[in-house]
C-alpha atoms as a PDB file:
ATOM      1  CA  UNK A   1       0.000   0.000   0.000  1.00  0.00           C
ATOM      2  CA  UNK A   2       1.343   3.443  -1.223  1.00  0.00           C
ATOM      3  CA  UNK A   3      -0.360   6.791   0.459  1.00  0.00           C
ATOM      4  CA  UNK A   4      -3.795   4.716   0.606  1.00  0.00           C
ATOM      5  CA  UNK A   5      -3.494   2.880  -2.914  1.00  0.00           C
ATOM      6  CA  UNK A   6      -2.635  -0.279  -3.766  1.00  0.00           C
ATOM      7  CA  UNK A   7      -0.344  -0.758  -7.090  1.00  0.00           C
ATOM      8  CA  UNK A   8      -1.296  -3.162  -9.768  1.00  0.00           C
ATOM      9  CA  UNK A   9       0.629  -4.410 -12.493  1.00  0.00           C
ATOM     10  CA  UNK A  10       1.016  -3.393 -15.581  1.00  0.00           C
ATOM     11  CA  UNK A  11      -0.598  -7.184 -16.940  1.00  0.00           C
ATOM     12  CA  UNK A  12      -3.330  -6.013 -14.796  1.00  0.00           C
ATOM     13  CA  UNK A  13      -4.146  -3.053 -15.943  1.00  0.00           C
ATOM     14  CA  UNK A  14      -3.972  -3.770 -19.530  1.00  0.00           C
ATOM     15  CA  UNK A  15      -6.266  -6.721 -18.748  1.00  0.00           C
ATOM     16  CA  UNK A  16      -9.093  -4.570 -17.119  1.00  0.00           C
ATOM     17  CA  UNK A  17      -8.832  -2.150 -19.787  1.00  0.00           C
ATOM     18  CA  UNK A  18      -9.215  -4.506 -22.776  1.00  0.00           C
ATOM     19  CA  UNK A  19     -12.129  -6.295 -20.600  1.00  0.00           C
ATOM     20  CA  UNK A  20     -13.881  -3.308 -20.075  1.00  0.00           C
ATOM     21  CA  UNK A  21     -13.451  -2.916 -24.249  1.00  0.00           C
ATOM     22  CA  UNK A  22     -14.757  -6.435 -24.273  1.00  0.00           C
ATOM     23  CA  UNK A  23     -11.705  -8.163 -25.443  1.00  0.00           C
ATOM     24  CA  UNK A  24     -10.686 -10.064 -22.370  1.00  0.00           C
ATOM     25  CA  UNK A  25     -10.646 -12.967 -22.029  1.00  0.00           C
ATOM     26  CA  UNK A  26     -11.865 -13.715 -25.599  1.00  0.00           C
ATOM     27  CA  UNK A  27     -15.579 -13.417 -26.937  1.00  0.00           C
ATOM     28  CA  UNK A  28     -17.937 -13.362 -23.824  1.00  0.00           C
ATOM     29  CA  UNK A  29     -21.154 -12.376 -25.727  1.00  0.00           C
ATOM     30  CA  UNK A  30     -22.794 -14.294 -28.134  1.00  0.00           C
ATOM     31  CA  UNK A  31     -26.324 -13.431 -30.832  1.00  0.00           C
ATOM     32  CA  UNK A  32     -28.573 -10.297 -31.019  1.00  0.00           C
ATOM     33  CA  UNK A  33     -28.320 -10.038 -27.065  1.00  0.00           C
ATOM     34  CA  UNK A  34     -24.896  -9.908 -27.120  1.00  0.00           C
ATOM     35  CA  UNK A  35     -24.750  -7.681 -29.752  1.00  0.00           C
ATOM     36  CA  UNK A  36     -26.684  -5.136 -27.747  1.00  0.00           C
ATOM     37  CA  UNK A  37     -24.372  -5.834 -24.444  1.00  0.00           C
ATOM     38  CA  UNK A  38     -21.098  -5.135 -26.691  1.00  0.00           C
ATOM     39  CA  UNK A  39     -22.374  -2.073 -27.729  1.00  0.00           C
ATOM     40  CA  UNK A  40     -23.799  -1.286 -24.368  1.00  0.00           C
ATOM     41  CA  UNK A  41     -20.110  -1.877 -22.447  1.00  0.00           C
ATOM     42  CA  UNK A  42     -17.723  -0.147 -25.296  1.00  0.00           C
ATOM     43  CA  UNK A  43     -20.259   3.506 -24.938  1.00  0.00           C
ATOM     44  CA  UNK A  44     -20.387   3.872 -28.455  1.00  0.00           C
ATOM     45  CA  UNK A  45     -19.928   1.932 -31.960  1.00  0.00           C
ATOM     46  CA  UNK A  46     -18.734   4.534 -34.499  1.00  0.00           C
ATOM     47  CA  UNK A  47     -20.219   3.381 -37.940  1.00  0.00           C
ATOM     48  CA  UNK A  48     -18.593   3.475 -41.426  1.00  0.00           C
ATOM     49  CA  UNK A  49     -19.728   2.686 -44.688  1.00  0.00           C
ATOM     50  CA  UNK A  50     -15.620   1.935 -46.114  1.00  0.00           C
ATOM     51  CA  UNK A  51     -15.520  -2.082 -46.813  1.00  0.00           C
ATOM     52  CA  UNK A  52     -11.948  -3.803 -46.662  1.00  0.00           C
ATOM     53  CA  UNK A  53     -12.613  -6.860 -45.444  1.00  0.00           C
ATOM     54  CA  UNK A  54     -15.700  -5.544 -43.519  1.00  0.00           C
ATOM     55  CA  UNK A  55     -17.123  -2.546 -42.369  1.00  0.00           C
ATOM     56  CA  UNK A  56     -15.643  -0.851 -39.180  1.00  0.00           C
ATOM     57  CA  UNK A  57     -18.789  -1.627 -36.513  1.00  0.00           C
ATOM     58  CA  UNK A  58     -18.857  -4.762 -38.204  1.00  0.00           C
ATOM     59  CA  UNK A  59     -15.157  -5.889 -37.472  1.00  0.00           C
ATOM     60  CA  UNK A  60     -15.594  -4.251 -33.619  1.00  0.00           C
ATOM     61  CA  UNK A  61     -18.522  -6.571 -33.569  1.00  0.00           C
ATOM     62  CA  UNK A  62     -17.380  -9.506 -34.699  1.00  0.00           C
ATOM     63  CA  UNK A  63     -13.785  -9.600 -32.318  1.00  0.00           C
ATOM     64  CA  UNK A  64     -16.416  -9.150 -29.360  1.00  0.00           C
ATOM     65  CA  UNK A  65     -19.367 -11.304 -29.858  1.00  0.00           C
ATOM     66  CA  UNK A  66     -19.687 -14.928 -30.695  1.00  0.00           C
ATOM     67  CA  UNK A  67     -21.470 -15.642 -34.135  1.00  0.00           C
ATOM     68  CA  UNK A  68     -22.375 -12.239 -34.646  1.00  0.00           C
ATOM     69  CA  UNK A  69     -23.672 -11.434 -38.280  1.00  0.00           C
ATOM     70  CA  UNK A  70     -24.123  -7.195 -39.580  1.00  0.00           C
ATOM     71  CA  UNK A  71     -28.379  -7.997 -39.583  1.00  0.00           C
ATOM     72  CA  UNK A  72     -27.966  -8.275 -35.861  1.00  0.00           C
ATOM     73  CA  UNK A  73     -27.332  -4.641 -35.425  1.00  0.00           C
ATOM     74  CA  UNK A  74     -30.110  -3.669 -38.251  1.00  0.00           C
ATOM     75  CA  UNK A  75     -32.175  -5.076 -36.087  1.00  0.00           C
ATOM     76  CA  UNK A  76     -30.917  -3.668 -32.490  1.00  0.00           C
ATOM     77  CA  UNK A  77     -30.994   0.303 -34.091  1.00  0.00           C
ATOM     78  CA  UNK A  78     -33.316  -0.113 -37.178  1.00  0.00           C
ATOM     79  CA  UNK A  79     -36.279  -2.437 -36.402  1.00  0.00           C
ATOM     80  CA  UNK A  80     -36.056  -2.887 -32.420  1.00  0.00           C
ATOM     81  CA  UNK A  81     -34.914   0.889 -31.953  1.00  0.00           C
ATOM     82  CA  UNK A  82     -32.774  -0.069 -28.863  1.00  0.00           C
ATOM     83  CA  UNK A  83     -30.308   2.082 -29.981  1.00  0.00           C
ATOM     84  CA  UNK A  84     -29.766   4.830 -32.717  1.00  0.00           C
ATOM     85  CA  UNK A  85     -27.119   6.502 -34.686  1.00  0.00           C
ATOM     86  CA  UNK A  86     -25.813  10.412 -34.158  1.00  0.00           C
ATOM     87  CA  UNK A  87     -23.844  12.639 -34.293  1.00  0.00           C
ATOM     88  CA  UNK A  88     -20.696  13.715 -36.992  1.00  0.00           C
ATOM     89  CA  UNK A  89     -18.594  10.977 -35.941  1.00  0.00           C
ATOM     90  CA  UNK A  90     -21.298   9.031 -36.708  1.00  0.00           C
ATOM     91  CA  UNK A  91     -22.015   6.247 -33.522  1.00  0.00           C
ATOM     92  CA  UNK A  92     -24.358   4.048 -32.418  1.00  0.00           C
ATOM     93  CA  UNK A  93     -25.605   5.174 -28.652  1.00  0.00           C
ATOM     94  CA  UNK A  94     -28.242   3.385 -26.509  1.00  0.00           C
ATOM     95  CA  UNK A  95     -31.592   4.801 -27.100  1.00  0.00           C
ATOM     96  CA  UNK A  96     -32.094   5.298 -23.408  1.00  0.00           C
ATOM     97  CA  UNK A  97     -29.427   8.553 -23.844  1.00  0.00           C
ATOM     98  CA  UNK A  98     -31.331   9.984 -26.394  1.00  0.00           C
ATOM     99  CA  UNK A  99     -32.770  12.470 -24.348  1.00  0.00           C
ATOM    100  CA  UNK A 100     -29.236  13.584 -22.751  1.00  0.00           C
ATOM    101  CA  UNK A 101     -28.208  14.766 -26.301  1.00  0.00           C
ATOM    102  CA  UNK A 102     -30.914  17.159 -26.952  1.00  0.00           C
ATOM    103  CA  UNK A 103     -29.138  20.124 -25.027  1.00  0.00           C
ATOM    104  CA  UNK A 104     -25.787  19.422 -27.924  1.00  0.00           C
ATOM    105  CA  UNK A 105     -28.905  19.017 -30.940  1.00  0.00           C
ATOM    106  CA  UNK A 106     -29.939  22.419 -29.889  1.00  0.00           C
ATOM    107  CA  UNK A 107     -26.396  24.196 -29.569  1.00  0.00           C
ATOM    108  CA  UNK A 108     -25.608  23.015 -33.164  1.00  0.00           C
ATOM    109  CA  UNK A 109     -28.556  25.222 -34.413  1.00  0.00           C
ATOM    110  CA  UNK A 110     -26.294  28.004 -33.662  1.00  0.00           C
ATOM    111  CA  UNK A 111     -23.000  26.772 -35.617  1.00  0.00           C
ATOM    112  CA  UNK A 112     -21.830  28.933 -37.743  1.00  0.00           C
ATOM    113  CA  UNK A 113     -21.936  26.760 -40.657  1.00  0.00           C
ATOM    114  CA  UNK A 114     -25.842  25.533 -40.570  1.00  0.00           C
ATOM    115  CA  UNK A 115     -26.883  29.662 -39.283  1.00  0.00           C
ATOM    116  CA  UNK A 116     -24.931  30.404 -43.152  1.00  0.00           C
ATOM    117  CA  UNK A 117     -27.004  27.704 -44.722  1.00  0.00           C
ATOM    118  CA  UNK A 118     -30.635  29.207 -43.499  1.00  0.00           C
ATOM    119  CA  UNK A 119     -28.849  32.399 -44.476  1.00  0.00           C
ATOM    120  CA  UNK A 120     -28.361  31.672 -47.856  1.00  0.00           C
ATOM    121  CA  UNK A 121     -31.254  28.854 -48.281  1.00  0.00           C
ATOM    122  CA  UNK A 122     -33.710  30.786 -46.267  1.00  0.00           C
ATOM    123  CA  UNK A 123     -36.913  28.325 -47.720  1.00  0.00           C
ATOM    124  CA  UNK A 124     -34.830  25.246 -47.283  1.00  0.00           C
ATOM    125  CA  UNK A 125     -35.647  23.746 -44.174  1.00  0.00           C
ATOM    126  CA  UNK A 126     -39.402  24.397 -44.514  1.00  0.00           C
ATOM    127  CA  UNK A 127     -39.267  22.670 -47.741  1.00  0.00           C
ATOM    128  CA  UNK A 128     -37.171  19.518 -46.732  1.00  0.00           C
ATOM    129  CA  UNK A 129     -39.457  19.308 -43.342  1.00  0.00           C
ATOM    130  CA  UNK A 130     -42.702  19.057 -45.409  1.00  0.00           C
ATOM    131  CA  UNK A 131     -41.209  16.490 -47.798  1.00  0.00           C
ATOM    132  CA  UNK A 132     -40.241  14.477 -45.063  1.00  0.00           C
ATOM    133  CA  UNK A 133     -43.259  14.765 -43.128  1.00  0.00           C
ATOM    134  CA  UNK A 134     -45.488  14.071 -46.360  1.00  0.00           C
ATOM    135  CA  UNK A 135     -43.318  11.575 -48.164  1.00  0.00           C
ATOM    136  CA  UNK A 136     -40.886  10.357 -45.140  1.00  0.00           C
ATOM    137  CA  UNK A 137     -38.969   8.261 -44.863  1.00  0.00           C
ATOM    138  CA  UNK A 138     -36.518   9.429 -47.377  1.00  0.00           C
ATOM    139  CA  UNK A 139     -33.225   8.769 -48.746  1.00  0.00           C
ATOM    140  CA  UNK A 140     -30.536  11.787 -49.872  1.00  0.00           C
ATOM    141  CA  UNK A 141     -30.941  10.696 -53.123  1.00  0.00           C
ATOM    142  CA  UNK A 142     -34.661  10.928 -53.753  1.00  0.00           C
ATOM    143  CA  UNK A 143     -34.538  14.446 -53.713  1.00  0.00           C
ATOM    144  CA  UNK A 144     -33.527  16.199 -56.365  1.00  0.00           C
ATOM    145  CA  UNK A 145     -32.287  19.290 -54.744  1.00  0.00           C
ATOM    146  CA  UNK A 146     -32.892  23.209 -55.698  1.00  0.00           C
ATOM    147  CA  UNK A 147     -29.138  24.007 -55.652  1.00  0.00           C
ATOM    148  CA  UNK A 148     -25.875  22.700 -56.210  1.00  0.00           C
ATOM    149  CA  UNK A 149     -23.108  22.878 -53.353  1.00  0.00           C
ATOM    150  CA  UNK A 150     -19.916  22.314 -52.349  1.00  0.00           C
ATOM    151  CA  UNK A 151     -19.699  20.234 -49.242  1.00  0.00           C
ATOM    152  CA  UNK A 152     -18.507  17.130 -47.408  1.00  0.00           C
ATOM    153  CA  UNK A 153     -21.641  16.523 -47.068  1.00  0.00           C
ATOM    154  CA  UNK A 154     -23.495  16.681 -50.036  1.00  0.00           C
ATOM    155  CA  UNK A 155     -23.563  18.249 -53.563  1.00  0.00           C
ATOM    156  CA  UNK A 156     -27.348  19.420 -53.203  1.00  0.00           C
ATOM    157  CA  UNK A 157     -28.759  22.123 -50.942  1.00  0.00           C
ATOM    158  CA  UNK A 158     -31.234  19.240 -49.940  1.00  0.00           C
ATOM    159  CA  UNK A 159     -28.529  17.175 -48.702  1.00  0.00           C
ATOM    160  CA  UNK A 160     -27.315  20.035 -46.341  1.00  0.00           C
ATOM    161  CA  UNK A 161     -31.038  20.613 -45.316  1.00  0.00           C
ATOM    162  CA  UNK A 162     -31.803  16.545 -44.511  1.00  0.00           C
ATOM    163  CA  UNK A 163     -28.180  16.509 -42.688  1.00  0.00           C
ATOM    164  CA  UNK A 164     -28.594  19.662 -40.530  1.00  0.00           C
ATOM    165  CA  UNK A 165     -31.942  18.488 -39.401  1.00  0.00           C
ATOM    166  CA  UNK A 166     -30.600  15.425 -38.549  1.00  0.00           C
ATOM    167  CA  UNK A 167     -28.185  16.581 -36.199  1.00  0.00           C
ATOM    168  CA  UNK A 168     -30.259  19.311 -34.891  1.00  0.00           C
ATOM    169  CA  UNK A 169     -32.211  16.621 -33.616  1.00  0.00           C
ATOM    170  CA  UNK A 170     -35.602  17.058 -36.149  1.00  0.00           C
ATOM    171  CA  UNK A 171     -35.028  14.067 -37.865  1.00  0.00           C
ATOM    172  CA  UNK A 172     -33.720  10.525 -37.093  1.00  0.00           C
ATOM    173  CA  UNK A 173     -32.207   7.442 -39.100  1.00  0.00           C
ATOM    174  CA  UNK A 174     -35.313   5.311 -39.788  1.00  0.00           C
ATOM    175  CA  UNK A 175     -33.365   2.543 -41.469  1.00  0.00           C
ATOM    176  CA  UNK A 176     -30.104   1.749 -43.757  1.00  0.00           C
ATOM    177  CA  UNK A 177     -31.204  -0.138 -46.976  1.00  0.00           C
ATOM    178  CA  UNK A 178     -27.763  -0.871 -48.457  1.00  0.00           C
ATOM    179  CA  UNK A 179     -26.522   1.101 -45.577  1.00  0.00           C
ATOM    180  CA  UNK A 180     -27.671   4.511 -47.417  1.00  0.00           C
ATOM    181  CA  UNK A 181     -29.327   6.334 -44.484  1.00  0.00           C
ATOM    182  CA  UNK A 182     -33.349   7.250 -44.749  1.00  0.00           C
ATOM    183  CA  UNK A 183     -34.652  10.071 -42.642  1.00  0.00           C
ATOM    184  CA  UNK A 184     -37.645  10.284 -40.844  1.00  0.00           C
ATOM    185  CA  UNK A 185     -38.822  12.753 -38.156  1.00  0.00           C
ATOM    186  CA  UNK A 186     -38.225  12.389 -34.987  1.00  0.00           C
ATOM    187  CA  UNK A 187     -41.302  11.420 -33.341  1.00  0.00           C
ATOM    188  CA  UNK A 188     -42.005   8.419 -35.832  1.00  0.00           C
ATOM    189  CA  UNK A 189     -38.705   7.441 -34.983  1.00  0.00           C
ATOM    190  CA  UNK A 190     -38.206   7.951 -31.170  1.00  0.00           C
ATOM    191  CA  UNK A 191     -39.822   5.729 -28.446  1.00  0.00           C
ATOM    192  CA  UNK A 192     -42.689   8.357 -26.857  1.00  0.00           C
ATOM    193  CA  UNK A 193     -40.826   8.216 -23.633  1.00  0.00           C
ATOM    194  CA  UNK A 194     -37.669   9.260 -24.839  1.00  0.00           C
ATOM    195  CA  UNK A 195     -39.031  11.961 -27.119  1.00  0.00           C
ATOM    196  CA  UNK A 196     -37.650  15.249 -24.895  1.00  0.00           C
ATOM    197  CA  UNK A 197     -34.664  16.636 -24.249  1.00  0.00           C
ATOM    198  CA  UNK A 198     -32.832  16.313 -20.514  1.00  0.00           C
ATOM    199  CA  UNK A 199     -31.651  20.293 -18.997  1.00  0.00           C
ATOM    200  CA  UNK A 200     -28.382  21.407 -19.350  1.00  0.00           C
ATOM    201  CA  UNK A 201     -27.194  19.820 -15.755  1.00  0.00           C
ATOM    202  CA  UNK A 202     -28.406  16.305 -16.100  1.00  0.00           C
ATOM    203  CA  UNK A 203     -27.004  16.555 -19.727  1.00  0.00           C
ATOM    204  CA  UNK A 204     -23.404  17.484 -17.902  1.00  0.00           C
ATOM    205  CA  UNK A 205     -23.511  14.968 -15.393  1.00  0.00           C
ATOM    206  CA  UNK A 206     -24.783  11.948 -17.753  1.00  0.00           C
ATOM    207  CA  UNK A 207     -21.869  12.744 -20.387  1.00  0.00           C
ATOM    208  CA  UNK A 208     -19.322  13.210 -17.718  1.00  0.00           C
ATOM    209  CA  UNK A 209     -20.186   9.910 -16.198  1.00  0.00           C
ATOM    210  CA  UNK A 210     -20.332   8.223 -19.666  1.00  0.00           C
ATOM    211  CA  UNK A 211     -16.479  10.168 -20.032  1.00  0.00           C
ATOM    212  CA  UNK A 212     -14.711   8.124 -17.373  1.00  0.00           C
ATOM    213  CA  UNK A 213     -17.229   4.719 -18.559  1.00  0.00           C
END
């Protein structure tokens, strides 16, 4: 014992830290179940359409969970709606910390890069909204856009407009055909319980928790 701690080795640390990733001592989940438990321990599952020999979640799934197959987590986020899929980085999160993100959805209506795009497409957003909630869900693709742009993003003002409401928290992925993402609003998409946003301090002390998790 050193000033009230006790040392552990270096074999042990590394072990608890790549069991608490879920890759100690070998695969310890197994099926849709397990699926949902790896996700669950690791925090978040950051998603990526690139194929090598798999796609990214896909390869984090498989080292972690026995027999695990990529319609597994279709079902968890797309058909089940135990979990769903935010955020730039683009993760899968547990649905139950839905609400905790709404305080972040409503700070990025005041980035300066989606306050320019009202600015210059001030009809956008009321046009994409009523095409969702008329013809929703929809895909990027469907829409054939009033503009061309220049963006990471998309190459049609209507991409911008389906992505910003996305992440503003209007709209949520309602499924991945092919793994191209279809939006639909929020409240066809959300559990009615979770549908509301947490205040500013439980927001703070759920994502500082989830920091040291």
């Amino acid at each position: 014992m050193t000033g009230g701690t006790e040392a552990i080795s270096r074999e042990v640390a590394r072990r608890y830290l790549l069991g608490r990733q879920g890759l100690w001592p070998g695969r310890r989940w197994a099926g849709t179940a397990g699926t949902a438990s790896a996700i669950r321990a690791i925090e978040a599952l950051q998603l990526d359409a690139v194929t090598i020999v798999g796609r990214s979640h896909d390869l984090v799934l498989w080292s972690r969970v026995a027999g695990y197959e990529p319609a597994m987590l279709d079902e968890l986020v797309y058909r089940e709606r135990r979990f769903f899929e935010y955020g730039a980085h683009l993760d899968v999160y547990p649905i139950e910390e839905l609400p905790f993100w709404g305080p972040h959805m409503r700070r990025r209506r005041e980035d300066a890069r989606y306050r320019a795009l009202v600015a210059e497409h001030p009809a956008l957003l009321d046009e994409v909204r009523a095409i969702v909630r008329d013809r929703g869900p929809v895909a990027n693709r469907e829409l054939a856009g009033n503009a061309r742009v220049s963006s990471y993003r998309g190459r049609k003002d209507t991409a911008l407009g389906l992505f910003h409401l996305w992440l503003t928290g209007e709209l949520m992925t309602h499924g991945r055909p092919g793994f191209e993402r279809r939006y639909d609003l929020r409240e066809r998409v959300a559990p009615v319980a979770l549908d509301r946003a947490a205040d500013e301090a439980e927001a703070l002390a759920f994502f500082a928790g989830k920091a040291l998790r």
